[in-house]
C-alpha atoms as a PDB file:
ATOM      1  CA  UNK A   1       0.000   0.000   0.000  1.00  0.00           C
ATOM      2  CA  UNK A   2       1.662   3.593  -0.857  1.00  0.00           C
ATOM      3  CA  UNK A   3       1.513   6.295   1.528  1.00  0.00           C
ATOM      4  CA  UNK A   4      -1.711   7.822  -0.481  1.00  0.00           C
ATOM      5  CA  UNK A   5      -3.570   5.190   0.165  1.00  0.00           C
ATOM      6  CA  UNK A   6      -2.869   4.833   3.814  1.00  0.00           C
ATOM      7  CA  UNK A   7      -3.668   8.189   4.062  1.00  0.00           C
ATOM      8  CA  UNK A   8      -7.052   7.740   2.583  1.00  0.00           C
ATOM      9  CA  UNK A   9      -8.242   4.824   4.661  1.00  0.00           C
ATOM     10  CA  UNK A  10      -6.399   7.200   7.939  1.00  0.00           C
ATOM     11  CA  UNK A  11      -9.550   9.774   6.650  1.00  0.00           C
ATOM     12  CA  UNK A  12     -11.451   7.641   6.825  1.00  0.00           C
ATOM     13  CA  UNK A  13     -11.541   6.294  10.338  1.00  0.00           C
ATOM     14  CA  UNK A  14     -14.649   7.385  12.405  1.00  0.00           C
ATOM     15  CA  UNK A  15     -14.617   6.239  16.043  1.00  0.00           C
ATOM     16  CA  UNK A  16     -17.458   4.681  17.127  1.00  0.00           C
ATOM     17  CA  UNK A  17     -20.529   5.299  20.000  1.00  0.00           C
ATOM     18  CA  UNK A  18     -21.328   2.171  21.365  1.00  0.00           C
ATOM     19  CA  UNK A  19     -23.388   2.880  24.650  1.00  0.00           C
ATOM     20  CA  UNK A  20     -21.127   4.055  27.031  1.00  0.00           C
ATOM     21  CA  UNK A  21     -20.649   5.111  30.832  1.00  0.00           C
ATOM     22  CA  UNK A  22     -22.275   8.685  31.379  1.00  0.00           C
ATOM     23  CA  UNK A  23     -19.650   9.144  33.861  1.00  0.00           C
ATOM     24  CA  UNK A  24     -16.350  10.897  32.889  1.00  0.00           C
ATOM     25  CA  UNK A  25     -13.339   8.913  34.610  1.00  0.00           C
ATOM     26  CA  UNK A  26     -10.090  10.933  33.380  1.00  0.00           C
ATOM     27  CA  UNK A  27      -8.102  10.510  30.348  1.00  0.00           C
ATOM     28  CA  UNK A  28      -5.779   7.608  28.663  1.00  0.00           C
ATOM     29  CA  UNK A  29      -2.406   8.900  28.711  1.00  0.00           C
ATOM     30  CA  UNK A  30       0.315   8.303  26.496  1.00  0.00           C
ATOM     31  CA  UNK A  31       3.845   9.445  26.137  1.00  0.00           C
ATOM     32  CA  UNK A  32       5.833  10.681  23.068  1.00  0.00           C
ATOM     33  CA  UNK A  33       9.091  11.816  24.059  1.00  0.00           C
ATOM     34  CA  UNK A  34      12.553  12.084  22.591  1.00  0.00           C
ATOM     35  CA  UNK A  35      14.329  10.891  25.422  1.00  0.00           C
ATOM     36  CA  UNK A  36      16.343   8.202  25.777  1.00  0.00           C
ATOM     37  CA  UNK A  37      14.280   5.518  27.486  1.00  0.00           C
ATOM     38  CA  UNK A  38      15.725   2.686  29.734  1.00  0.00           C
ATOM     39  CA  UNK A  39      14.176  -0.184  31.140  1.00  0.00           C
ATOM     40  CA  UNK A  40      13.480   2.287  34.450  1.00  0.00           C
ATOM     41  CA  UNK A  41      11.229   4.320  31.933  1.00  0.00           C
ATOM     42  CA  UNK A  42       9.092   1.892  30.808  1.00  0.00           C
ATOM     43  CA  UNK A  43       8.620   0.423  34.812  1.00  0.00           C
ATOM     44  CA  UNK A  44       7.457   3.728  35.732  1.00  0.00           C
ATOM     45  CA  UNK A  45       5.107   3.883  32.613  1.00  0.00           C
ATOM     46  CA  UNK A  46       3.502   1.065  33.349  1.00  0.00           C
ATOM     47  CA  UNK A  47       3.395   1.847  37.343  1.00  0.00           C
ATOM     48  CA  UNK A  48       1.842   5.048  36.378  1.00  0.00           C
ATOM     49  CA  UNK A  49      -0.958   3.100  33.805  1.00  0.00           C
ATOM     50  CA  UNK A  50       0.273   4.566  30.877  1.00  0.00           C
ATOM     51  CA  UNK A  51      -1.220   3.327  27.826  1.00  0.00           C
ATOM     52  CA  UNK A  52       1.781   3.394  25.239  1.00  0.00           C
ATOM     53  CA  UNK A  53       4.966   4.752  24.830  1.00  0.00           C
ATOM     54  CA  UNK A  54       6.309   6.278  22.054  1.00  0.00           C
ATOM     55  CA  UNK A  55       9.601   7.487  21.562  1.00  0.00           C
ATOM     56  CA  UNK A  56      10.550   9.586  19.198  1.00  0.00           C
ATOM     57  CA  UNK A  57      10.641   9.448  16.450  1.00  0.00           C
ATOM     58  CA  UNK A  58       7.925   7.102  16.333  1.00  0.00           C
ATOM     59  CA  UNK A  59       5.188   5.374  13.854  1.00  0.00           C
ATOM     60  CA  UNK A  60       2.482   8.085  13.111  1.00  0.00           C
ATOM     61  CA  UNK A  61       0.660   4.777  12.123  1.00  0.00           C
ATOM     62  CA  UNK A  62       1.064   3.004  15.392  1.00  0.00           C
ATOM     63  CA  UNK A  63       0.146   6.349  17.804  1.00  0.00           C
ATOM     64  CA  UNK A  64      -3.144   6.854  15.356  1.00  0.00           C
ATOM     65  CA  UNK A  65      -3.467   2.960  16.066  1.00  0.00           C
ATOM     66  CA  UNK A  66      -3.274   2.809  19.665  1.00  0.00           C
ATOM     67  CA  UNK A  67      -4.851   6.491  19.933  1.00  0.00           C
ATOM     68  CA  UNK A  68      -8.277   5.402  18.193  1.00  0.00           C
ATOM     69  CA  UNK A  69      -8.031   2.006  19.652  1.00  0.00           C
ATOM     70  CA  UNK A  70      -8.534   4.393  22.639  1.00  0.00           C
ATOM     71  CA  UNK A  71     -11.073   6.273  21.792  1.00  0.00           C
ATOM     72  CA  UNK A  72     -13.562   3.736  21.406  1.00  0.00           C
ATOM     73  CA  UNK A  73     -12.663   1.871  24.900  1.00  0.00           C
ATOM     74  CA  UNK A  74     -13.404   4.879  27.077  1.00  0.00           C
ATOM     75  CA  UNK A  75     -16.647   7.182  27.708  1.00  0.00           C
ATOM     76  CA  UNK A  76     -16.973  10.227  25.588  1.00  0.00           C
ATOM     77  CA  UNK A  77     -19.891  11.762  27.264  1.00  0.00           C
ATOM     78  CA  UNK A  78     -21.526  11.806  23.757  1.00  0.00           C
ATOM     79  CA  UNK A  79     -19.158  14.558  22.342  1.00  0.00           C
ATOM     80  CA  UNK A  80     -16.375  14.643  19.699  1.00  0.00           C
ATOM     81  CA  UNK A  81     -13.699  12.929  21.415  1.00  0.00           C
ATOM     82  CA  UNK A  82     -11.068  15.200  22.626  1.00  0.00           C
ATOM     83  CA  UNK A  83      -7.153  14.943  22.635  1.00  0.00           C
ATOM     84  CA  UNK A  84      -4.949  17.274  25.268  1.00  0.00           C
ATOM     85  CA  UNK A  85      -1.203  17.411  23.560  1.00  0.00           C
ATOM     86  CA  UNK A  86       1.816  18.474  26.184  1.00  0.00           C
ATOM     87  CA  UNK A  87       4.867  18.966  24.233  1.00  0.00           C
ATOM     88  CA  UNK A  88       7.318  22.117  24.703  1.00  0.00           C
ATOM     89  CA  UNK A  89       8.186  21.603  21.348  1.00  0.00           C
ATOM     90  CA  UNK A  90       5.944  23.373  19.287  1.00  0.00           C
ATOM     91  CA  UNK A  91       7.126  21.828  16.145  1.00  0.00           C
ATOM     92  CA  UNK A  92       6.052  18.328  18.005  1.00  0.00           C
ATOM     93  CA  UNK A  93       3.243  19.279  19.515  1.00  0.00           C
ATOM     94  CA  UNK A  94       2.254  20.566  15.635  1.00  0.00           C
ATOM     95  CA  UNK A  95       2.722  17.157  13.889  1.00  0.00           C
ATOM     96  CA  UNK A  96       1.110  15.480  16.324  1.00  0.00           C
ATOM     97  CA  UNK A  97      -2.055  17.171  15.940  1.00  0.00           C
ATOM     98  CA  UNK A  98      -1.544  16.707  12.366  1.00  0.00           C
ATOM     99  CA  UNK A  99      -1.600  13.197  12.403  1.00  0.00           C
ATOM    100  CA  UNK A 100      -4.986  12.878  14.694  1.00  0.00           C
ATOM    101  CA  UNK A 101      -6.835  15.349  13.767  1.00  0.00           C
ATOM    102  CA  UNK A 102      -5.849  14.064   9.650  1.00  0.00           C
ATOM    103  CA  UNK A 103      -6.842  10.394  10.816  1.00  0.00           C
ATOM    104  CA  UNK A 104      -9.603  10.753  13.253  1.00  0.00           C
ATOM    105  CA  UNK A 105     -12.895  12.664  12.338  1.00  0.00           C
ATOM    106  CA  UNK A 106     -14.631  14.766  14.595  1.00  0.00           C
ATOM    107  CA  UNK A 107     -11.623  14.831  17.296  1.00  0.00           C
ATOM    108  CA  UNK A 108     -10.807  17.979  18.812  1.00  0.00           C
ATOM    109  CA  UNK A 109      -6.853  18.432  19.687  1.00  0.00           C
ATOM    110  CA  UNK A 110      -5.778  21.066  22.432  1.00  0.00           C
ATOM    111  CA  UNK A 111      -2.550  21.899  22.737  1.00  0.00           C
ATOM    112  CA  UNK A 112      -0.112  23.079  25.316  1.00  0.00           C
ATOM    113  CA  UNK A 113       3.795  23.862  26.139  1.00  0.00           C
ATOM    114  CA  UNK A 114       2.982  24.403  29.678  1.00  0.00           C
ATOM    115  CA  UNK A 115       2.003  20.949  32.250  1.00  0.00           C
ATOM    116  CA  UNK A 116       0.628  22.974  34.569  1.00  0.00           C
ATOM    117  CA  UNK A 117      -1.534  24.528  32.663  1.00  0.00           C
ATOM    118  CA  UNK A 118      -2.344  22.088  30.526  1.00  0.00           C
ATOM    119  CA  UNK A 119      -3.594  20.292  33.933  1.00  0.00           C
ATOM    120  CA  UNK A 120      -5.344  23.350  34.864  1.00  0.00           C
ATOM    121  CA  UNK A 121      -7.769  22.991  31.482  1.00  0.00           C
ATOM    122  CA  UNK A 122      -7.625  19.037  31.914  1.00  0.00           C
ATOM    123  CA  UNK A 123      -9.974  19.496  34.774  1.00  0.00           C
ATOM    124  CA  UNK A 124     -11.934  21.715  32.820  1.00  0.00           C
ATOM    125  CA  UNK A 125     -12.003  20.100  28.889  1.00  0.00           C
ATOM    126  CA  UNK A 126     -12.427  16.347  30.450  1.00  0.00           C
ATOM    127  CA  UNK A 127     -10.398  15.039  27.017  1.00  0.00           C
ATOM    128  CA  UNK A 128     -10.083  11.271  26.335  1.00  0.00           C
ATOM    129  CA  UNK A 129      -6.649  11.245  25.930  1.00  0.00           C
ATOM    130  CA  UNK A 130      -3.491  13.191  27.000  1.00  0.00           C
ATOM    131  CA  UNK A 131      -0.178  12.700  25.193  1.00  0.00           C
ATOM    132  CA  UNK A 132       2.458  14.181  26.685  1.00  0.00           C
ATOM    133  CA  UNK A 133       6.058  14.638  26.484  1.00  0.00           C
ATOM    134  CA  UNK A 134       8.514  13.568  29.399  1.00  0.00           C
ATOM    135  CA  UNK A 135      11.132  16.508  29.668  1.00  0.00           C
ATOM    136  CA  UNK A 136       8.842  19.898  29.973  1.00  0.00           C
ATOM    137  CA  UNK A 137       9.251  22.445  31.975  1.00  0.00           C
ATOM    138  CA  UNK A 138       7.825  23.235  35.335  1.00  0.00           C
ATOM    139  CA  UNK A 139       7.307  19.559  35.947  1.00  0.00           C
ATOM    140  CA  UNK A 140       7.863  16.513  34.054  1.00  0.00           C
ATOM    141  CA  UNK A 141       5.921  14.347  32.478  1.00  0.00           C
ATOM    142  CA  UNK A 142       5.828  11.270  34.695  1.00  0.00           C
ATOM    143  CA  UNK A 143       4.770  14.389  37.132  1.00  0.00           C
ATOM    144  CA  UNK A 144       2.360  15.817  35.277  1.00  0.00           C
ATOM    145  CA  UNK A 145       1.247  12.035  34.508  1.00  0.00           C
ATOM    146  CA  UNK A 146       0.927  10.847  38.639  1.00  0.00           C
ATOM    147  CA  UNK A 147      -1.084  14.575  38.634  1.00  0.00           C
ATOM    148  CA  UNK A 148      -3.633  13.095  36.164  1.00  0.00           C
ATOM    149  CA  UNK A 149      -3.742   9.785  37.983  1.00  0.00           C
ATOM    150  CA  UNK A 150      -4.607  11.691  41.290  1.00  0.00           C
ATOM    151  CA  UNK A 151      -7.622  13.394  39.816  1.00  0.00           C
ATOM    152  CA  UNK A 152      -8.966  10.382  38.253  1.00  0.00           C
ATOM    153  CA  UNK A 153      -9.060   8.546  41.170  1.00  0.00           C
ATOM    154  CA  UNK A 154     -10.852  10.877  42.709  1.00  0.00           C
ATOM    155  CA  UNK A 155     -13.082  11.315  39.887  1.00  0.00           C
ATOM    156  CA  UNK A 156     -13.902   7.481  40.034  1.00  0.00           C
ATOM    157  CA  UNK A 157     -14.374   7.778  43.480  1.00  0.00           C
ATOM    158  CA  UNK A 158     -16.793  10.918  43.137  1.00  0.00           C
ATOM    159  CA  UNK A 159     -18.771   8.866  40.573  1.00  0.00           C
ATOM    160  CA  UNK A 160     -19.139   5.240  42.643  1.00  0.00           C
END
């Protein structure tokens, strides 16, 4: 298959509405980063619940993949699903969009340079998914990661 046609099928992927929880329970998170990962890395991504890791530079095909493979496991509160980006590279943070919002119809991308405030509007926006990078400023990633994992559990908690 040439790169056209991938594209083309990429356009045309819809995610789906199966009946779903009403309740909101925090975002999937996944990491795209540049840094050299070890085997200490990975651990802590999978301590923290992190759905994929994806270092850079990495498989537009396999993020899109994983990303919509996402979106139709986890309540949407019957909205367009909704991506938060964390990348202080705006040139990343760019092509990353690209790539979703290219593949996956309807989804809405937000994205910031800044963890804390991108954490700040995760409360408020409620997205599906947060990919973020691991060196940022103000905090890391895994930081801004155990910050998200907080506030979901005490979302789930709220909602049981």
């Amino acid at each position: 298959m040439n790169t056209v046609d991938a594209r083309e099928q990429r356009a045309d992927l819809t995610i789906s509405t199966p009946e779903r929880l009403n309740e909101y329970r925090g975002p999937d998170i996944f990491i795209a980063t540049a840094k050299d990962l070890d085997p200490e890395d990975f651990q802590k991504a999978k301590s923290l619940r992190v759905m994929e890791v994806f270092p850079k530079p990495f498989n537009s095909d396999a993020l899109i993949t994983k990303v919509a493979e996402s979106l139709n496991s986890v309540p949407n509160q019957n909205t367009s699903p909704s991506i938060v980006i964390v990348d202080d590279d705006p040139d990343g943070r760019r092509l990353i969009a690209l790539f979703l919002s290219n593949a996956i119809r309807g989804v809405i991308v937000h994205q910031f340079f800044s963890p804390q405030t991108a954490f700040e509007k995760i409360k408020e926006i409620k997205p599906n998914i947060v990919i973020t990078d691991i060196m940022l400023p103000e905090m890391s990633g895994w930081e801004l990661t155990e910050k998200i994992q907080e506030w979901k559990k005490a979302l789930v908690s709220r909602n049981s």
